[in-house]
C-alpha atoms as a PDB file:
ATOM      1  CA  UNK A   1     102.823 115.918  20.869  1.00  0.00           C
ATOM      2  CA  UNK A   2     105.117 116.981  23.918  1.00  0.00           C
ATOM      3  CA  UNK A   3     104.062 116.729  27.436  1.00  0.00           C
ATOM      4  CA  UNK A   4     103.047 119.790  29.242  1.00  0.00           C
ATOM      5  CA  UNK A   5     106.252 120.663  31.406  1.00  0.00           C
ATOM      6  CA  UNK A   6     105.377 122.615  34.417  1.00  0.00           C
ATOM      7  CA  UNK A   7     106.527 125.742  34.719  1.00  0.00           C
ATOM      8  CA  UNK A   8     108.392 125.244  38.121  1.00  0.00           C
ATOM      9  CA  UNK A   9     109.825 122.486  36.345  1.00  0.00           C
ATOM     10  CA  UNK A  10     111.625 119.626  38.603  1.00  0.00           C
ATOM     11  CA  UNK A  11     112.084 121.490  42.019  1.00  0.00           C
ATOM     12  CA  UNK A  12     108.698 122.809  41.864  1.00  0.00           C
ATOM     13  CA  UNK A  13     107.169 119.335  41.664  1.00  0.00           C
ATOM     14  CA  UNK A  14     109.560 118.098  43.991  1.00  0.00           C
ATOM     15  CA  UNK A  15     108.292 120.897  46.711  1.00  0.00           C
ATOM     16  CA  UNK A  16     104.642 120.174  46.455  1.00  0.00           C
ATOM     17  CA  UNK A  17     105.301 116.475  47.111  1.00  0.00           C
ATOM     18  CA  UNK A  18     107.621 117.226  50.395  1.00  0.00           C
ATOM     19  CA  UNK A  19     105.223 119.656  51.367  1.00  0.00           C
ATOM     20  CA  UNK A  20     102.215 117.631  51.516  1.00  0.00           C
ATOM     21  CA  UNK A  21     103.929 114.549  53.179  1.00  0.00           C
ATOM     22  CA  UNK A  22     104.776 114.561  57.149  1.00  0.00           C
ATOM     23  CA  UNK A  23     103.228 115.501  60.372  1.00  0.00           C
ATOM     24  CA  UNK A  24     102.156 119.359  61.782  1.00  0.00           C
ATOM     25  CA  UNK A  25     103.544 119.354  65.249  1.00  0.00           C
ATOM     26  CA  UNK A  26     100.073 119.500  66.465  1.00  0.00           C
ATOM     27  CA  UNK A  27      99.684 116.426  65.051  1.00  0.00           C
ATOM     28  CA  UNK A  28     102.568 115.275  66.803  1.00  0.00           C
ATOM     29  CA  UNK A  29     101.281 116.569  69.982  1.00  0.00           C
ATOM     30  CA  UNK A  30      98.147 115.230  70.057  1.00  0.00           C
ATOM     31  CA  UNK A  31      99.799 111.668  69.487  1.00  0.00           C
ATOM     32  CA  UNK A  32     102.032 112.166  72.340  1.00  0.00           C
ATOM     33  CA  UNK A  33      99.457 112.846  74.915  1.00  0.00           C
ATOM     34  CA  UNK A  34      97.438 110.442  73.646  1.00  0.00           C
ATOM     35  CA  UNK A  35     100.087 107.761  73.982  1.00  0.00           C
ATOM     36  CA  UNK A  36     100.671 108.813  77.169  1.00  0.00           C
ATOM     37  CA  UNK A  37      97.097 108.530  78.338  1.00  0.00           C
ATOM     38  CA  UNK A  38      96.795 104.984  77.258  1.00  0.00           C
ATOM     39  CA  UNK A  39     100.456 104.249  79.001  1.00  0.00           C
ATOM     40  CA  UNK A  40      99.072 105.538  82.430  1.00  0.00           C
ATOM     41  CA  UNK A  41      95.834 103.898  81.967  1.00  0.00           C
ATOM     42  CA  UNK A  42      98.439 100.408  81.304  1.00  0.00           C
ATOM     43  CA  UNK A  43     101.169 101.000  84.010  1.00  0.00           C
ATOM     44  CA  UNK A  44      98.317 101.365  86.753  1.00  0.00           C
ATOM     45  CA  UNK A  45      96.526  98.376  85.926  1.00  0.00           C
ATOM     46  CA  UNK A  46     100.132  96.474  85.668  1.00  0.00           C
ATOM     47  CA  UNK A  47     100.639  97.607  89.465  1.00  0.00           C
ATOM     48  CA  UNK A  48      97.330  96.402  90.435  1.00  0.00           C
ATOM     49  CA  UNK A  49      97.343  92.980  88.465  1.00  0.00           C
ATOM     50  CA  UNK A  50     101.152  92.907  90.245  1.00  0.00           C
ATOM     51  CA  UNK A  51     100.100  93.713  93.621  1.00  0.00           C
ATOM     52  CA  UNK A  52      96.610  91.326  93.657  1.00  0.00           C
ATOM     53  CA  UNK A  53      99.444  88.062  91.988  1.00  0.00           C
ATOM     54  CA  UNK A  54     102.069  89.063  94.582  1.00  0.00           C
ATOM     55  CA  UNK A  55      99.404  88.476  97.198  1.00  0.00           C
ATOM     56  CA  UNK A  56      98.201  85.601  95.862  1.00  0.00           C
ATOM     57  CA  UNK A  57     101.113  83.775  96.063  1.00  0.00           C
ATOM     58  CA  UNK A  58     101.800  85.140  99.773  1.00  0.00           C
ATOM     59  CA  UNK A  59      98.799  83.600 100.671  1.00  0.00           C
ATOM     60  CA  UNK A  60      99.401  80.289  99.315  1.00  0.00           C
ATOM     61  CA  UNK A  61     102.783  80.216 100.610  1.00  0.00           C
ATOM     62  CA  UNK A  62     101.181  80.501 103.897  1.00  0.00           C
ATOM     63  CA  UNK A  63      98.483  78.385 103.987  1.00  0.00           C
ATOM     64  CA  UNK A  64     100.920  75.703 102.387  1.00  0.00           C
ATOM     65  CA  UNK A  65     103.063  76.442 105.670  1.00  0.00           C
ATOM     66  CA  UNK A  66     100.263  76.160 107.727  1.00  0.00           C
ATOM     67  CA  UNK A  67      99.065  72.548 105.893  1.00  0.00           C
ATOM     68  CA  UNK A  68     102.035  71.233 105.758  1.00  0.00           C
ATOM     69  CA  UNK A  69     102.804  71.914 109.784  1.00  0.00           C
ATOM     70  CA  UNK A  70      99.501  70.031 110.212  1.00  0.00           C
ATOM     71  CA  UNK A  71     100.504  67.379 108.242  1.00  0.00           C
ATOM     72  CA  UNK A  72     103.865  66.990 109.999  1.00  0.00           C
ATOM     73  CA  UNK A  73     101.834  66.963 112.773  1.00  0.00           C
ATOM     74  CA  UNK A  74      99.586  63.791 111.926  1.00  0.00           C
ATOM     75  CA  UNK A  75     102.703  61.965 110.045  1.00  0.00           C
ATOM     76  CA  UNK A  76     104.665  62.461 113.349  1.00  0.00           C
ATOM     77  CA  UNK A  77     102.678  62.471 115.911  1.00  0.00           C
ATOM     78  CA  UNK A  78     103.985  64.985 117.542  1.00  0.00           C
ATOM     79  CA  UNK A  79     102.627  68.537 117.798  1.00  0.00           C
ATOM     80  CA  UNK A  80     104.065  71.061 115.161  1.00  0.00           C
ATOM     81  CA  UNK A  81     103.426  75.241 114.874  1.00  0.00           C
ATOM     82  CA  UNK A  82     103.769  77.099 111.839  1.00  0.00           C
ATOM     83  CA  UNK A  83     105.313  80.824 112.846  1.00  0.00           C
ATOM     84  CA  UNK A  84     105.214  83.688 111.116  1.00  0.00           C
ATOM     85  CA  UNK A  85     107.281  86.961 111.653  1.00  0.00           C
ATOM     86  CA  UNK A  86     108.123  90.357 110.409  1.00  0.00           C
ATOM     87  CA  UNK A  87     111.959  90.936 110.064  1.00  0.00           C
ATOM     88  CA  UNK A  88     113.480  93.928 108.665  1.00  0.00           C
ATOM     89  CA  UNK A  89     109.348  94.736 107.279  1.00  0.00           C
ATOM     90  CA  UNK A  90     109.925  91.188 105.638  1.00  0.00           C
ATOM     91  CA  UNK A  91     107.096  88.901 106.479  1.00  0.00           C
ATOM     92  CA  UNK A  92     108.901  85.203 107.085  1.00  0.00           C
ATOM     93  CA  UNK A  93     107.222  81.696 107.771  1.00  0.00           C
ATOM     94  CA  UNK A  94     108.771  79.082 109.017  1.00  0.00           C
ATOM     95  CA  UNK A  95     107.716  75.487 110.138  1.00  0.00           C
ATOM     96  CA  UNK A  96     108.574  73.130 113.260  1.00  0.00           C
ATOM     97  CA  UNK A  97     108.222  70.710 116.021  1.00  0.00           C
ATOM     98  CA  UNK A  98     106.680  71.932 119.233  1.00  0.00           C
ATOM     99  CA  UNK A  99     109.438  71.502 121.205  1.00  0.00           C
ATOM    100  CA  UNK A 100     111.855  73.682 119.227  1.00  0.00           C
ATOM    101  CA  UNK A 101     112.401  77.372 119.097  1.00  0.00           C
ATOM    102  CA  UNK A 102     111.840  79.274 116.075  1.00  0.00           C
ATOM    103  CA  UNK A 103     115.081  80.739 116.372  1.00  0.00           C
ATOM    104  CA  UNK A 104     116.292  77.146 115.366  1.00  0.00           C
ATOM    105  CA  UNK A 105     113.394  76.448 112.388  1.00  0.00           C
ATOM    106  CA  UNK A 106     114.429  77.699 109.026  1.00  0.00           C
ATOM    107  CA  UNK A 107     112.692  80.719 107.719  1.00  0.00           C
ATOM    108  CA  UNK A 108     111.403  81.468 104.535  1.00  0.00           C
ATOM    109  CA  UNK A 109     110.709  84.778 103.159  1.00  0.00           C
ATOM    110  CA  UNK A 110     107.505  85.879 101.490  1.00  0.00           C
ATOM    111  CA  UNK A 111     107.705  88.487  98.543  1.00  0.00           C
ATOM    112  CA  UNK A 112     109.350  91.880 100.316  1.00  0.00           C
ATOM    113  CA  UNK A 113     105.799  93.843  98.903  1.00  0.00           C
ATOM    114  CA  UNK A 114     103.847  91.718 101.013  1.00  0.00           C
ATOM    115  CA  UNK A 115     102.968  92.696 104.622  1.00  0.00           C
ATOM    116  CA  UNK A 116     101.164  91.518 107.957  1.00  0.00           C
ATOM    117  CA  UNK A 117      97.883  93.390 108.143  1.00  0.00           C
ATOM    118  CA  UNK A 118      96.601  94.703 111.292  1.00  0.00           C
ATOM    119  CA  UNK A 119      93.825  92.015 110.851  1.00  0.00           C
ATOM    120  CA  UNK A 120      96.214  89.334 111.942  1.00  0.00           C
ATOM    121  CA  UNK A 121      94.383  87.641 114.751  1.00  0.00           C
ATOM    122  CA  UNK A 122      96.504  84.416 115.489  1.00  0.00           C
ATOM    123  CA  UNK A 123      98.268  84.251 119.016  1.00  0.00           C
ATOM    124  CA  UNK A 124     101.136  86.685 119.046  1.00  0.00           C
ATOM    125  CA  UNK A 125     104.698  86.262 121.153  1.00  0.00           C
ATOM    126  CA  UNK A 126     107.552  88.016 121.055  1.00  0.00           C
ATOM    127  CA  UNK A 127     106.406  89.162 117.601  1.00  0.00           C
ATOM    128  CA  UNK A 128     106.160  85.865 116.437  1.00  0.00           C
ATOM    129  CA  UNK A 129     102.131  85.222 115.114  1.00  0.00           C
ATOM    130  CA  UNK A 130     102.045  81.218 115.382  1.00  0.00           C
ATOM    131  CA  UNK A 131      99.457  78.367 114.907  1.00  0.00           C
ATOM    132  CA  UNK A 132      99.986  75.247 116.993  1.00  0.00           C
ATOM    133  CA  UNK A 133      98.671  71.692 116.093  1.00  0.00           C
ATOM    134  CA  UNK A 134      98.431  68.773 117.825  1.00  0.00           C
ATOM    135  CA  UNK A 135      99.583  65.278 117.018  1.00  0.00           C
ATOM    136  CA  UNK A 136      95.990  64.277 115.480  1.00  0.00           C
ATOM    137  CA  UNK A 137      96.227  67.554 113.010  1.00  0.00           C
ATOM    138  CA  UNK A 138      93.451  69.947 115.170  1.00  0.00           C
ATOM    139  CA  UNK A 139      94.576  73.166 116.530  1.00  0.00           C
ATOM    140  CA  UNK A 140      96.080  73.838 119.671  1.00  0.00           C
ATOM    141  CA  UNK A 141      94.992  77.112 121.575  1.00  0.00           C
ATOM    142  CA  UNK A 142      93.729  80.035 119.343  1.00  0.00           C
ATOM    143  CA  UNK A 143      91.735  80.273 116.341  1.00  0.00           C
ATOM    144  CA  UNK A 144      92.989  83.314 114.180  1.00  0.00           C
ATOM    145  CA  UNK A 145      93.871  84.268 110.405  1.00  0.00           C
ATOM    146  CA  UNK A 146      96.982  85.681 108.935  1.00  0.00           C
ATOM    147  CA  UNK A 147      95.734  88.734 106.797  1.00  0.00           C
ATOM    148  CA  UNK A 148      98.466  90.109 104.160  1.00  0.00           C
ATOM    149  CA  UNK A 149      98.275  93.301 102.389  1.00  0.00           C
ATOM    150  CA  UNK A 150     100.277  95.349 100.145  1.00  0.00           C
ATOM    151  CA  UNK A 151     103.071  97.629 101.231  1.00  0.00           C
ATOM    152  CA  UNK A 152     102.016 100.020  98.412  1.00  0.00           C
ATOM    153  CA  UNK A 153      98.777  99.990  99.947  1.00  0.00           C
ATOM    154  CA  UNK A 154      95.405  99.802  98.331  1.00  0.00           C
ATOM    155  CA  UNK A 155      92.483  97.925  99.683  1.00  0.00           C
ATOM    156  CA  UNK A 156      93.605  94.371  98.418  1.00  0.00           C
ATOM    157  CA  UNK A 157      93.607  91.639 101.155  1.00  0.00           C
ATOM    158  CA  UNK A 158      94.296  88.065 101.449  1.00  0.00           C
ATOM    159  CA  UNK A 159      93.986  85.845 104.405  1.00  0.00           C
ATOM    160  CA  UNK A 160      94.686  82.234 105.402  1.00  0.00           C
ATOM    161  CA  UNK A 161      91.857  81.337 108.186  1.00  0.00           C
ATOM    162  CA  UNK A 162      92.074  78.361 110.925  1.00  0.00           C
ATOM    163  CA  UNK A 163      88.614  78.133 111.416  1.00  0.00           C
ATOM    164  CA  UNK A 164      87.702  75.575 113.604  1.00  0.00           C
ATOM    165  CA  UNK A 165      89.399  73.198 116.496  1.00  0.00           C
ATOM    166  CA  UNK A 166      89.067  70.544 114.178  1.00  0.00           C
ATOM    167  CA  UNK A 167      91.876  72.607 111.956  1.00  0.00           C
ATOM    168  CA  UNK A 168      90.028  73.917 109.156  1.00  0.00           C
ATOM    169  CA  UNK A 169      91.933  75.925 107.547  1.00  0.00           C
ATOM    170  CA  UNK A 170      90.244  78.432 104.510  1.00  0.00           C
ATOM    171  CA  UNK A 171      91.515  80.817 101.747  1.00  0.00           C
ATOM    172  CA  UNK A 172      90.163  84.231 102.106  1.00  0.00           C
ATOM    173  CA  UNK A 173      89.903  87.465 100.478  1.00  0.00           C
ATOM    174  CA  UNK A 174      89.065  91.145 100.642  1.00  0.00           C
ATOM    175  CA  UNK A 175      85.293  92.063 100.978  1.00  0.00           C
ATOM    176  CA  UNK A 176      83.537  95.537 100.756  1.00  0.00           C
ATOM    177  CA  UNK A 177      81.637  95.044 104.028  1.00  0.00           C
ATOM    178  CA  UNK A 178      83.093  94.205 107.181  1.00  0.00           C
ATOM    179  CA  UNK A 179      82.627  91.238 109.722  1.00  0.00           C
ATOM    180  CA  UNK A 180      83.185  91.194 113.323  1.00  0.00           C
ATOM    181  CA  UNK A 181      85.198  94.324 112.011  1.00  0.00           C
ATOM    182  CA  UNK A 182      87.383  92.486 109.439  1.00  0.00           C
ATOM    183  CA  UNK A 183      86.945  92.885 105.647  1.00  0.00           C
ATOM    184  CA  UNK A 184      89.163  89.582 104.667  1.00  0.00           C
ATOM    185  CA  UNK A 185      86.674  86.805 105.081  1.00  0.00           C
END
């Protein structure tokens, strides 16, 4: 018995496989704009996860500037400030005895998408925002916070708070109702 041999013999089978395999460019389509959907949907939560880490850290650089200025403070006896400052839209800290200038402390820059939010409420001069303690660790003058936001905007806050004279100082963050007109509390 021989095999039935189809008619179109070799080529013919060959071009019903080829034509049945592959992708319709709407098919094609449809995967594109769905892959670009779900790359939007990614790259805008990356920039917020980015944004809410970069402040993050900000903040805890600052209130580790502001600690550690309190602790010099105690450990020395002496009364140290911890400045902050906005240079070239750069927020800097820096940390240092009383008696100095902050032209001669060392400065330390925070991540360049960070900035200074208007909320900023700690004693101000000569554009330098500065916290003062005294030798036993409390604050000297003002009670204030250093509020940080995003340069790429958004409603994300963080803030460092010196609370009380006693030199509490707090970690705070963006809230959807204001008080005494601030939302980082």
């Amino acid at each position: 018995m021989k095999k039935a041999i189809d008619r179109r013999g070799f080529w013919g089978t060959l071009h019903k496989l080829t034509r049945s395999q592959g992708f319709t460019l709407l098919e094609i389509v449809i995967v594109i704009v769905i892959t670009g959907i779900l790359f939007t949907i990614a790259a805008t939560s990356w920039n917020v996860f980015l944004n809410i880490y970069r402040l993050n850290t900000a903040q805890e650089q600052v209130f580790l500037a502001m600690r550690t200025a309190q602790t010099s403070a105690k450990q020395q006896h002496l009364a140290w400030q911890a400045d902050f400052r906005q240079v070239n839209q750069v927020v800097q800290w820096a940390i240092h005895p009383d008696g100095s200038t902050p032209s001669e402390a060392q400065w330390h820059s925070l991540d360049p998408n960070v900035r200074l939010d208007p909320e900023t409420t700690l004693q101000k001069t000569d554009n330098v925002w500065r916290i003062e303690f005294s030798p036993l660790g409390r604050v000297n003058g003002q009670l204030g916070r250093i509020t940080l936001s995003g340069k790429q905007g958004g409603r994300t806050k963080r803030c460092v708070i010196v609370s009380t004279l006693l030199g509490t100082l707090r970690k705070g963050a963006d809230q959807t109702t204001p008080k005494d007109g601030k939302y980082c509390y």
